[in-house]
N, C-alpha and C. Protein backbone atom coordinates (compact mmCIF):
# COMPACT_ATOMS: atom_id res chain seq x y z
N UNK A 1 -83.81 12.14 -27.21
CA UNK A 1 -84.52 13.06 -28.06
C UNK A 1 -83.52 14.02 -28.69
N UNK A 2 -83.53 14.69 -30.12
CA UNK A 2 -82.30 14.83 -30.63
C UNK A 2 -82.68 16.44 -30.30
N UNK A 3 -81.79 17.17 -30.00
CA UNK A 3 -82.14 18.24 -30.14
C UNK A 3 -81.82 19.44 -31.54
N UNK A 4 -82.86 20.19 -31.82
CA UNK A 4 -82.28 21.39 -32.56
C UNK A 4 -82.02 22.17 -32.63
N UNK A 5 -80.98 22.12 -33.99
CA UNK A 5 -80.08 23.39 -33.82
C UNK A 5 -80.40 24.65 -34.46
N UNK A 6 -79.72 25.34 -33.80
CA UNK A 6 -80.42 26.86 -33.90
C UNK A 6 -79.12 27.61 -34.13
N UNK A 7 -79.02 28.39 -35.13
CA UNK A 7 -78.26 29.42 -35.51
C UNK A 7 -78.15 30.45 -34.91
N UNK A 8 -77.70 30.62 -33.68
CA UNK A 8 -77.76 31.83 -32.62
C UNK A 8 -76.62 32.99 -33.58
N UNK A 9 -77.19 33.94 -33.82
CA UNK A 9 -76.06 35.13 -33.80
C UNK A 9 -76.82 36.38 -33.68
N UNK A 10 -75.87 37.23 -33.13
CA UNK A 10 -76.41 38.97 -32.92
C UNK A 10 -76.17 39.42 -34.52
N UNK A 11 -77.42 40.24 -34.81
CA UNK A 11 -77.44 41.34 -35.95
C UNK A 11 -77.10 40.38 -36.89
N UNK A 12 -78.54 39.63 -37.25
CA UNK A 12 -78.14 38.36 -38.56
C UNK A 12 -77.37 39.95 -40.15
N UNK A 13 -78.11 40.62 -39.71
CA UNK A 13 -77.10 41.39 -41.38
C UNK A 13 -76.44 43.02 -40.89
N UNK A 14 -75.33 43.21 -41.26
CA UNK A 14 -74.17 44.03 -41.89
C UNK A 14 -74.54 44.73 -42.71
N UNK A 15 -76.02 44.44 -43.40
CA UNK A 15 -76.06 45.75 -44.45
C UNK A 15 -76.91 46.96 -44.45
N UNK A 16 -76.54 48.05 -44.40
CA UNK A 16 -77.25 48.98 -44.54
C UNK A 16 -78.06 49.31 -45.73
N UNK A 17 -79.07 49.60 -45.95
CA UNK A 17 -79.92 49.85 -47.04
C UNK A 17 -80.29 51.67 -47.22
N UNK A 18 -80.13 51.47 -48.44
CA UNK A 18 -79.97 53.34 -48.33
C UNK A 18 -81.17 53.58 -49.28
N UNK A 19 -82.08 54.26 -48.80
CA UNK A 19 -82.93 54.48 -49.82
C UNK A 19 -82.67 56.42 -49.89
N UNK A 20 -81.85 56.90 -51.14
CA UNK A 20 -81.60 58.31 -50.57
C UNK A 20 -80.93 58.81 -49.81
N UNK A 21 -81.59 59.28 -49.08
CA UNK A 21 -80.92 59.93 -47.39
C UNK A 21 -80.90 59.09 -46.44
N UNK A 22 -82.21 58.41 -46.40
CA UNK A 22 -82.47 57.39 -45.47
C UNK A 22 -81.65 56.17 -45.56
N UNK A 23 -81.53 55.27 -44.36
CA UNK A 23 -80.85 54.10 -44.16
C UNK A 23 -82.09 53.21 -43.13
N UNK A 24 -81.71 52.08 -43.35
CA UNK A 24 -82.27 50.94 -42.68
C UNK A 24 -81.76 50.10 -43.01
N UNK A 25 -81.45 49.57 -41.43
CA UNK A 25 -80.14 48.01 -41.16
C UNK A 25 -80.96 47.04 -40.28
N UNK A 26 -81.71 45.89 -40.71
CA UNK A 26 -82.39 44.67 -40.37
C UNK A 26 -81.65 44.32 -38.89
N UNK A 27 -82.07 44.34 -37.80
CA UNK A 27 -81.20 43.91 -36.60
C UNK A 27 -81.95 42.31 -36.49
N UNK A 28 -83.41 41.94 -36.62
CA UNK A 28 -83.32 40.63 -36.65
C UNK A 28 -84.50 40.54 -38.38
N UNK A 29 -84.41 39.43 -39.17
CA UNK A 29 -85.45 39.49 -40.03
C UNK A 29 -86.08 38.51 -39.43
N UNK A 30 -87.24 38.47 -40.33
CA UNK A 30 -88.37 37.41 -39.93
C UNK A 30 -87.59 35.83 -40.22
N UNK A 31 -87.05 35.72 -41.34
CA UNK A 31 -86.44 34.04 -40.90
C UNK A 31 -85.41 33.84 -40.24
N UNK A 32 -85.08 34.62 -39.14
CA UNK A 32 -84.30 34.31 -38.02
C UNK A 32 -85.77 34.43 -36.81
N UNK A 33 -86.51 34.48 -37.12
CA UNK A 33 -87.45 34.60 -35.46
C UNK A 33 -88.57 33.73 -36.13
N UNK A 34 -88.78 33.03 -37.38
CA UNK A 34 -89.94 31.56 -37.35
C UNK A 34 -91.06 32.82 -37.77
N UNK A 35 -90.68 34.01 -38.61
CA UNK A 35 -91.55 34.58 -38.79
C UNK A 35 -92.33 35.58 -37.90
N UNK A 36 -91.81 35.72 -36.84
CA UNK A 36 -93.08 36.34 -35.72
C UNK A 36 -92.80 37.29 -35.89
N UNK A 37 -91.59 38.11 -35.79
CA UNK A 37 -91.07 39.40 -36.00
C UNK A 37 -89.81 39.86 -36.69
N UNK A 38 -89.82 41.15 -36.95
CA UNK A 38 -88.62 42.06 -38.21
C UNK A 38 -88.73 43.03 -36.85
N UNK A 39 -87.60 43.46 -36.51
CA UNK A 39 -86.98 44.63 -36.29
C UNK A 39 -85.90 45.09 -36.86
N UNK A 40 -86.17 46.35 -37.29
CA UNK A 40 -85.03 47.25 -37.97
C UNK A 40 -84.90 48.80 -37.47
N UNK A 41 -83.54 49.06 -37.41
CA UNK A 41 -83.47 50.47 -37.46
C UNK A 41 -83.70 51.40 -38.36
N UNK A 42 -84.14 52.63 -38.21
CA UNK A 42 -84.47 53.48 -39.35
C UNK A 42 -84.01 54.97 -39.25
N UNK A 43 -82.99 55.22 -39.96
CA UNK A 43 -82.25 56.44 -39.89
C UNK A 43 -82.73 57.37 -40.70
N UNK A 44 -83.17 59.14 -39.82
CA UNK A 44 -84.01 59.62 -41.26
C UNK A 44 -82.97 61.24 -40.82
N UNK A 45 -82.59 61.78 -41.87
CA UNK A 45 -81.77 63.33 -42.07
C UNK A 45 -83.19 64.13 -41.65
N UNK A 46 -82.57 65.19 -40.53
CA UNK A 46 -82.73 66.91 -40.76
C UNK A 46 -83.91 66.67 -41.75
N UNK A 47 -84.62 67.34 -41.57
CA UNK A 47 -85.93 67.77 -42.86
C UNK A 47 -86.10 67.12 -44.07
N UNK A 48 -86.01 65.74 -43.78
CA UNK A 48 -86.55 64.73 -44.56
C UNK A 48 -87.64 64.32 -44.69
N UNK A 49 -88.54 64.08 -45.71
CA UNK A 49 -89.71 63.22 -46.45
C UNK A 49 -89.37 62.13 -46.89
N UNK A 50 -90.43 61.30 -46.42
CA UNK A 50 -90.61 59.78 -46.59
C UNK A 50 -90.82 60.02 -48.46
N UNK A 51 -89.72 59.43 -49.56
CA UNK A 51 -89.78 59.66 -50.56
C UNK A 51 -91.56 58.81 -51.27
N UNK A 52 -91.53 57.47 -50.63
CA UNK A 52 -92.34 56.53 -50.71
C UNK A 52 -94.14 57.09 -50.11
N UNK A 53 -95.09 57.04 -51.26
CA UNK A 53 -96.79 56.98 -50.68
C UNK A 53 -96.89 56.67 -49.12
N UNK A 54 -97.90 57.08 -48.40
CA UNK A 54 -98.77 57.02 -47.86
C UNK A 54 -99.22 55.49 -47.78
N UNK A 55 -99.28 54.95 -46.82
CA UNK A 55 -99.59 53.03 -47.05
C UNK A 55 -99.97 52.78 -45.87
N UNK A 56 -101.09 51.36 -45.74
CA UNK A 56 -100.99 51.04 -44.74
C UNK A 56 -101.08 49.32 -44.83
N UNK A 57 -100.80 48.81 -44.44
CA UNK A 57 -100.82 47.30 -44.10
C UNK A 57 -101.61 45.84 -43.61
N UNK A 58 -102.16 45.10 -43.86
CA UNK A 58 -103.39 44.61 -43.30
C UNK A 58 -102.81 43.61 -42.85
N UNK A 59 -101.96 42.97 -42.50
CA UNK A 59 -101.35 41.57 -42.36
C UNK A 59 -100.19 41.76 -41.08
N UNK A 60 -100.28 43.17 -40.56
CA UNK A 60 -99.06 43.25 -39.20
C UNK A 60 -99.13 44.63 -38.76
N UNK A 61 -98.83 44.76 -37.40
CA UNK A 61 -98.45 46.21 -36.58
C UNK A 61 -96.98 46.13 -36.79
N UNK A 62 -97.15 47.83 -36.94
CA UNK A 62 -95.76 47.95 -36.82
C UNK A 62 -96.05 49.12 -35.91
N UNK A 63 -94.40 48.48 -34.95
CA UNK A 63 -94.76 49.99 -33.87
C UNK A 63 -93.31 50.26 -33.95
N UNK A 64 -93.37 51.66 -33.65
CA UNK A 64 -92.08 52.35 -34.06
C UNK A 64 -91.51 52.84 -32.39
N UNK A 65 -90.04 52.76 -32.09
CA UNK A 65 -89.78 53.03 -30.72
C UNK A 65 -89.24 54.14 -30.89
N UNK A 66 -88.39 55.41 -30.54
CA UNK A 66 -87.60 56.68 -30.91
C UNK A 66 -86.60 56.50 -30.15
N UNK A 67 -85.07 56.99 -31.01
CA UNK A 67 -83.77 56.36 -30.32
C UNK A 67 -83.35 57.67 -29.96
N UNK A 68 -83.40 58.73 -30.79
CA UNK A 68 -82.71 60.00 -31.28
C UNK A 68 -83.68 60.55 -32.02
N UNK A 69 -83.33 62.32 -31.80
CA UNK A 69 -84.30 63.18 -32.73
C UNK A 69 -85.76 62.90 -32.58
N UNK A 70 -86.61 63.40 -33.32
CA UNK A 70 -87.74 63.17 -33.25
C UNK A 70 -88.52 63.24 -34.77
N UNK A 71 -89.57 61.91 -34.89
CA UNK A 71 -89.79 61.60 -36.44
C UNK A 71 -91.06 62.20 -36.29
N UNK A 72 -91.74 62.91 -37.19
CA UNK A 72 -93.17 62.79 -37.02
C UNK A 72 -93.92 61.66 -37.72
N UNK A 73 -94.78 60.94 -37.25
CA UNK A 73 -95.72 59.72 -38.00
C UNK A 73 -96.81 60.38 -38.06
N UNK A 74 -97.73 60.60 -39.45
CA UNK A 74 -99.13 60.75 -39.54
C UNK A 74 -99.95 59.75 -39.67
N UNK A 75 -100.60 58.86 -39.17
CA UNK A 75 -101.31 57.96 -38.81
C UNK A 75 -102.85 58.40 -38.98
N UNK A 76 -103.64 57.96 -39.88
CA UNK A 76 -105.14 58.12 -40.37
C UNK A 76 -105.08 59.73 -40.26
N UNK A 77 -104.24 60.52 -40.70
CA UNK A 77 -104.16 62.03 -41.00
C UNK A 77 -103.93 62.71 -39.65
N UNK A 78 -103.46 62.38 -38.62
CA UNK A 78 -103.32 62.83 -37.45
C UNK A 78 -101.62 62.48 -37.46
N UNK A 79 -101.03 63.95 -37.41
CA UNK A 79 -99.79 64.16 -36.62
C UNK A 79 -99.17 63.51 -35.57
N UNK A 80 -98.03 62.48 -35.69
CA UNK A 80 -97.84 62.00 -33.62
C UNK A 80 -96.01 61.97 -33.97
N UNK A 81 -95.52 62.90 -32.58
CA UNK A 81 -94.41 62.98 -32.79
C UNK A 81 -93.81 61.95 -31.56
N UNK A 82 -92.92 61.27 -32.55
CA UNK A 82 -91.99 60.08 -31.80
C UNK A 82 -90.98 60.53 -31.36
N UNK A 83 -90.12 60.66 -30.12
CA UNK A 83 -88.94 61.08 -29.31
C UNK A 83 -88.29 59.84 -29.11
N UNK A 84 -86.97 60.40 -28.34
CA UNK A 84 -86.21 59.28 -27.88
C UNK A 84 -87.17 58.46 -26.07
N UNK A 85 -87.36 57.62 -26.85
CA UNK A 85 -88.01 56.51 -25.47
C UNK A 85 -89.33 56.65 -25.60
N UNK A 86 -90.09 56.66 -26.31
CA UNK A 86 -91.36 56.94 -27.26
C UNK A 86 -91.82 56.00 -27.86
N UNK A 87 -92.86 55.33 -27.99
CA UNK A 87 -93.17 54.22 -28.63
C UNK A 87 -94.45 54.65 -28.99
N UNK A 88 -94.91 54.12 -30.51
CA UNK A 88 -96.03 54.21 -31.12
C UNK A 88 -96.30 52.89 -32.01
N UNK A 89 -98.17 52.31 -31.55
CA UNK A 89 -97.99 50.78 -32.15
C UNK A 89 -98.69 51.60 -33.55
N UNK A 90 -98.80 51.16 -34.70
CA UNK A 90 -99.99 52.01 -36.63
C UNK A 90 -100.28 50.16 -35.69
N UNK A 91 -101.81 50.53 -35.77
CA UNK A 91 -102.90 48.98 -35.66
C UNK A 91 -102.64 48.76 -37.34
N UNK A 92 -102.79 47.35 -38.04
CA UNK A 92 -103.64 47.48 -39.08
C UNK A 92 -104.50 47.52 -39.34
N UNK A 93 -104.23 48.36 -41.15
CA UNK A 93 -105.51 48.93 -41.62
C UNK A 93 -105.10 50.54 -41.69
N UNK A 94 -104.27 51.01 -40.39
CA UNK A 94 -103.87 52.81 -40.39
C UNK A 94 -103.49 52.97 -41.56
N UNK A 95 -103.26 54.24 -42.53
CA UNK A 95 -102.52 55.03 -43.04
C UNK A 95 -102.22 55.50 -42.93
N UNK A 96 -100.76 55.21 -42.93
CA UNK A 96 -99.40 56.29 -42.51
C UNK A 96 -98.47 56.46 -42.96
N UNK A 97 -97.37 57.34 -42.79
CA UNK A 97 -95.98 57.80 -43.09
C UNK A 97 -95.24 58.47 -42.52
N UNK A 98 -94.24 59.16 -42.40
CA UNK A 98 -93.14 59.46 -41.61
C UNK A 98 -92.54 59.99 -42.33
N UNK A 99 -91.99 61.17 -41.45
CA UNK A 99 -91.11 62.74 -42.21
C UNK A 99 -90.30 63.22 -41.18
N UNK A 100 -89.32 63.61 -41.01
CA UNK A 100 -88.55 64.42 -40.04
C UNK A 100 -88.60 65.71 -40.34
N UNK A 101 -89.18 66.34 -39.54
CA UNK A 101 -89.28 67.72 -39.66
C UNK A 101 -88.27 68.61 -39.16
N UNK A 102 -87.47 67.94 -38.38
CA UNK A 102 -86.97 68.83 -37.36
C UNK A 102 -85.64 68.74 -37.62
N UNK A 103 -85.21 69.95 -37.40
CA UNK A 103 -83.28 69.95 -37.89
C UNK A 103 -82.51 69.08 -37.16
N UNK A 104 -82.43 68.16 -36.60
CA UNK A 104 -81.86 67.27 -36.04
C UNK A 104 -82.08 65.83 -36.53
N UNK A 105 -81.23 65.07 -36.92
CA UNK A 105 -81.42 63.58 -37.78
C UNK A 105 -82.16 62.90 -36.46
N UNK A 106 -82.91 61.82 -36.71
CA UNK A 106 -83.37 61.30 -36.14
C UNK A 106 -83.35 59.44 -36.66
N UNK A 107 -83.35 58.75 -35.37
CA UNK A 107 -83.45 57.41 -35.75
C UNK A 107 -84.24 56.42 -34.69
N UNK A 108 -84.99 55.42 -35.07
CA UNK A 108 -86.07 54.34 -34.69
C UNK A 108 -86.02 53.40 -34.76
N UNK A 109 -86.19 52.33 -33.85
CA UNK A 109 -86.29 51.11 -33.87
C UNK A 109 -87.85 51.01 -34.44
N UNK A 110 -87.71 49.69 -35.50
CA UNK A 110 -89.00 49.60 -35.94
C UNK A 110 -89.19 48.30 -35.49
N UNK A 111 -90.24 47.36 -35.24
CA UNK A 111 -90.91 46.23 -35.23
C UNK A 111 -92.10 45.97 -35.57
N UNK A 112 -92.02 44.86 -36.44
CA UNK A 112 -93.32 44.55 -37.37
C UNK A 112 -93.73 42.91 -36.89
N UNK A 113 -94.59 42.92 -36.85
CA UNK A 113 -95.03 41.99 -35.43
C UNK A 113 -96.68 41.65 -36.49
N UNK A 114 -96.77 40.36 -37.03
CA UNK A 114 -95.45 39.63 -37.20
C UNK A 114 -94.88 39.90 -38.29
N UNK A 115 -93.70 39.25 -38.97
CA UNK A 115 -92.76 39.85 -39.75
C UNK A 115 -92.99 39.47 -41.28
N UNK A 116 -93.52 40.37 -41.41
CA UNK A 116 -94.52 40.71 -42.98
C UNK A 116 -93.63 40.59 -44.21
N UNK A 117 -92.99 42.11 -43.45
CA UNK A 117 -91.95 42.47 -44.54
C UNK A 117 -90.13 42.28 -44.50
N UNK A 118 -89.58 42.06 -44.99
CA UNK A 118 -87.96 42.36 -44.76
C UNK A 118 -87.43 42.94 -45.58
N UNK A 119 -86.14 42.99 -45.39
CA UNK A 119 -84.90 43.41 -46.15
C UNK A 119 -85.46 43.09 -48.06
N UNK A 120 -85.93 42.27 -48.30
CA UNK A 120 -86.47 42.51 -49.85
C UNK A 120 -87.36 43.78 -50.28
N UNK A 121 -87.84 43.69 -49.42
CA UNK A 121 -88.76 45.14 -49.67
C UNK A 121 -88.18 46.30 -49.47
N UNK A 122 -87.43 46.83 -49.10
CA UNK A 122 -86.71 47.91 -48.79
C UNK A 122 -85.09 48.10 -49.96
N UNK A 123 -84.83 47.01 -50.01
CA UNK A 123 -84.19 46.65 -51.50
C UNK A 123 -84.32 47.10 -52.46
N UNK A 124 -85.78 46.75 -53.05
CA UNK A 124 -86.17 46.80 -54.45
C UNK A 124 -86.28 48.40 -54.01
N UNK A 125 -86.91 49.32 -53.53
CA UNK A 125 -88.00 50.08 -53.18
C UNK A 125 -86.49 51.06 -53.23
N UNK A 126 -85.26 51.10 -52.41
CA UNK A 126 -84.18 51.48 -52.73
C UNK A 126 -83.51 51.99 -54.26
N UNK A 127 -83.40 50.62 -54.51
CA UNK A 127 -83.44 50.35 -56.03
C UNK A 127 -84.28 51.51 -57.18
N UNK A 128 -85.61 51.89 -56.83
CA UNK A 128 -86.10 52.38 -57.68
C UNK A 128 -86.20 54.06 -56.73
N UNK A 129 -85.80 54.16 -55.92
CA UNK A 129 -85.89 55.56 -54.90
C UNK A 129 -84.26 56.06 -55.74
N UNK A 130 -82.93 55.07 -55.11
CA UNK A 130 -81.88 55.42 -55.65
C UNK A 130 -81.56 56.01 -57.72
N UNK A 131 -82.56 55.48 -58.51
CA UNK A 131 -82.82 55.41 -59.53
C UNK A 131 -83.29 57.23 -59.88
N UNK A 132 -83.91 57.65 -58.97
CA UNK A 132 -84.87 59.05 -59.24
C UNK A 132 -83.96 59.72 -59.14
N UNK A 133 -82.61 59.97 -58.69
CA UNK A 133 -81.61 60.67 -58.13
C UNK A 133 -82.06 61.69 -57.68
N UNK A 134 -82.85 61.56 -56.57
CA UNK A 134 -83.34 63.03 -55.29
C UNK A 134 -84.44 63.38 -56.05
N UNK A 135 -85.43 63.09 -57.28
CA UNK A 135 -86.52 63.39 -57.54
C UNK A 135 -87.25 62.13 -56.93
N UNK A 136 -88.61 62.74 -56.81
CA UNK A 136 -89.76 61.52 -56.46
C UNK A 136 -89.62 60.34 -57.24
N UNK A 137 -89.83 59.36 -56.75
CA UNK A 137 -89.69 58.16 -57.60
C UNK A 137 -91.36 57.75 -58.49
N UNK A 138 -91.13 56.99 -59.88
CA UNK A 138 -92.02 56.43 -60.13
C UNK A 138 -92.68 55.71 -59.34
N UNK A 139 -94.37 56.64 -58.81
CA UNK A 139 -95.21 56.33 -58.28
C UNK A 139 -95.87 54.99 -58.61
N UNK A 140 -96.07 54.68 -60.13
CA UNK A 140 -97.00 53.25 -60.26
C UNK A 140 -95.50 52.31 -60.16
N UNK A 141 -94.43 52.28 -60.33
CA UNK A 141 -93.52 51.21 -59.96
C UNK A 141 -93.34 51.38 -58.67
N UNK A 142 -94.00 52.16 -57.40
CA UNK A 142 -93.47 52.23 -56.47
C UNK A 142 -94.49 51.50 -55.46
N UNK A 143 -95.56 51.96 -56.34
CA UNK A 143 -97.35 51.19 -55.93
C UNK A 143 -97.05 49.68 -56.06
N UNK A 144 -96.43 48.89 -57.22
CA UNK A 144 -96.10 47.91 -57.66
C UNK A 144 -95.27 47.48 -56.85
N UNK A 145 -94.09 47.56 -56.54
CA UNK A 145 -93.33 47.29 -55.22
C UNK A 145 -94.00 47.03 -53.85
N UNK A 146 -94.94 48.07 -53.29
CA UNK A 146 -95.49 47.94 -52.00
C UNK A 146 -96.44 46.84 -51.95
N UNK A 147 -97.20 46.70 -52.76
CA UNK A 147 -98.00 45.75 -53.00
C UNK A 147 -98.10 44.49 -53.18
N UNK A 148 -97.06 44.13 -53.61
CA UNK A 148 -96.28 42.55 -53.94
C UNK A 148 -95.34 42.16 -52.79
N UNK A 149 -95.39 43.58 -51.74
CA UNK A 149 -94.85 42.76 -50.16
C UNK A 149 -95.93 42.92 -49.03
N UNK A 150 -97.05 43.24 -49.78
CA UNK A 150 -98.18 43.61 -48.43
C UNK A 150 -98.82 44.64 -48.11
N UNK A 151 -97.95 45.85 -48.54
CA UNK A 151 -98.01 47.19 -48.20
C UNK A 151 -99.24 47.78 -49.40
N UNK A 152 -100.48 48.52 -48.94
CA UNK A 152 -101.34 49.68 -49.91
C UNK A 152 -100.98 50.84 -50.10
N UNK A 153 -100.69 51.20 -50.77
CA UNK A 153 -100.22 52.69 -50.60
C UNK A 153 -101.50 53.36 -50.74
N UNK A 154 -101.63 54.34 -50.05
CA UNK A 154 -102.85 55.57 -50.29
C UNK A 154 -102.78 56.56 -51.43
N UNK A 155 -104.25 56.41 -51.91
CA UNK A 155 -104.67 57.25 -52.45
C UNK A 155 -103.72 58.92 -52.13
N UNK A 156 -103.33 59.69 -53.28
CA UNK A 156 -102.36 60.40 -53.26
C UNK A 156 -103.36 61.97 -53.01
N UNK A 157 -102.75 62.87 -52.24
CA UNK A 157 -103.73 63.58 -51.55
C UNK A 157 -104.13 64.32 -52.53
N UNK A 158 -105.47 64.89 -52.21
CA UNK A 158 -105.68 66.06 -53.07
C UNK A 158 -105.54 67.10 -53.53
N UNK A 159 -105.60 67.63 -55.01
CA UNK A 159 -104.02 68.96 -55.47
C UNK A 159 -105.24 70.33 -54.89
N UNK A 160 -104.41 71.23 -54.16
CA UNK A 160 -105.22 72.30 -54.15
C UNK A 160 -106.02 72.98 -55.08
């Protein structure tokens, strides 16, 4: 019986993805695991905002682990702060996002179970974040992006 071969290596990619301030480096993508899962790290600065909407996902959990610092996730409008050794699963369907509030950088292992999204999505989404130079990015090209990998973005909150 012949057996197959399998491309064993640690940390299929070397690249960091910078959206801004933020970074995220793919430790496995989904076509190294047959699709089941994406884990990535996610590096966020001192008093950072998630530049990117409010979204939530219908097609995978993603649960976030805490390495360093502490991120806050708002999940269906409820506050939950992630620490180092901290784990939080967003079910789908949640709406959520992520901000560092706290003067200390913080960083997360993410896993998306199963592996929805990868390194393309965070790419493009880069691409048009890096483009704003530190202003908000175009919201309907950004809606357009999330959407064509899975992701809804939410309805944008209401102006006082």
């Amino acid at each position: 019986m012949p057996t197959a071969t399998f491309d064993a290596r640690v940390n299929p990619s070397d690249e960091t993805i910078r959206l801004g301030p933020l970074a995220v480096r793919f430790l496995i993508a989904g076509d190294r695991a047959n699709g089941s899962v994406a884990v990535f790290e996610l590096e966020v600065p001192a008093a950072q905002r998630l530049a990117a909407p409010a979204h939530s996902h219908d097609h995978y959990e993603e649960t976030i682990y805490g390495i360093e610092g502490v991120m806050t996730w708002t999940v269906d409008g409820r506050p939950v702060d992630v620490g180092p050794g901290q784990a939080l699963c967003i079910p789908r369907g949640a709406v959520h996002r992520f901000d560092n509030n706290a003067s200390l950088d913080a960083k997360a292992l993410c896993v998306i179970t199963p592996a929805a999204i990868g390194p393309a999505y965070f790419r493009e989404s880069a691409e048009l974040i890096n483009q704003s130079a530190g202003g908000p990015p175009d919201r309907a090209k950004m809606a357009e992006i999330m959407r064509r990998h899975g992701l809804t973005p939410a309805a944008p909150p209401p102006r006082p």
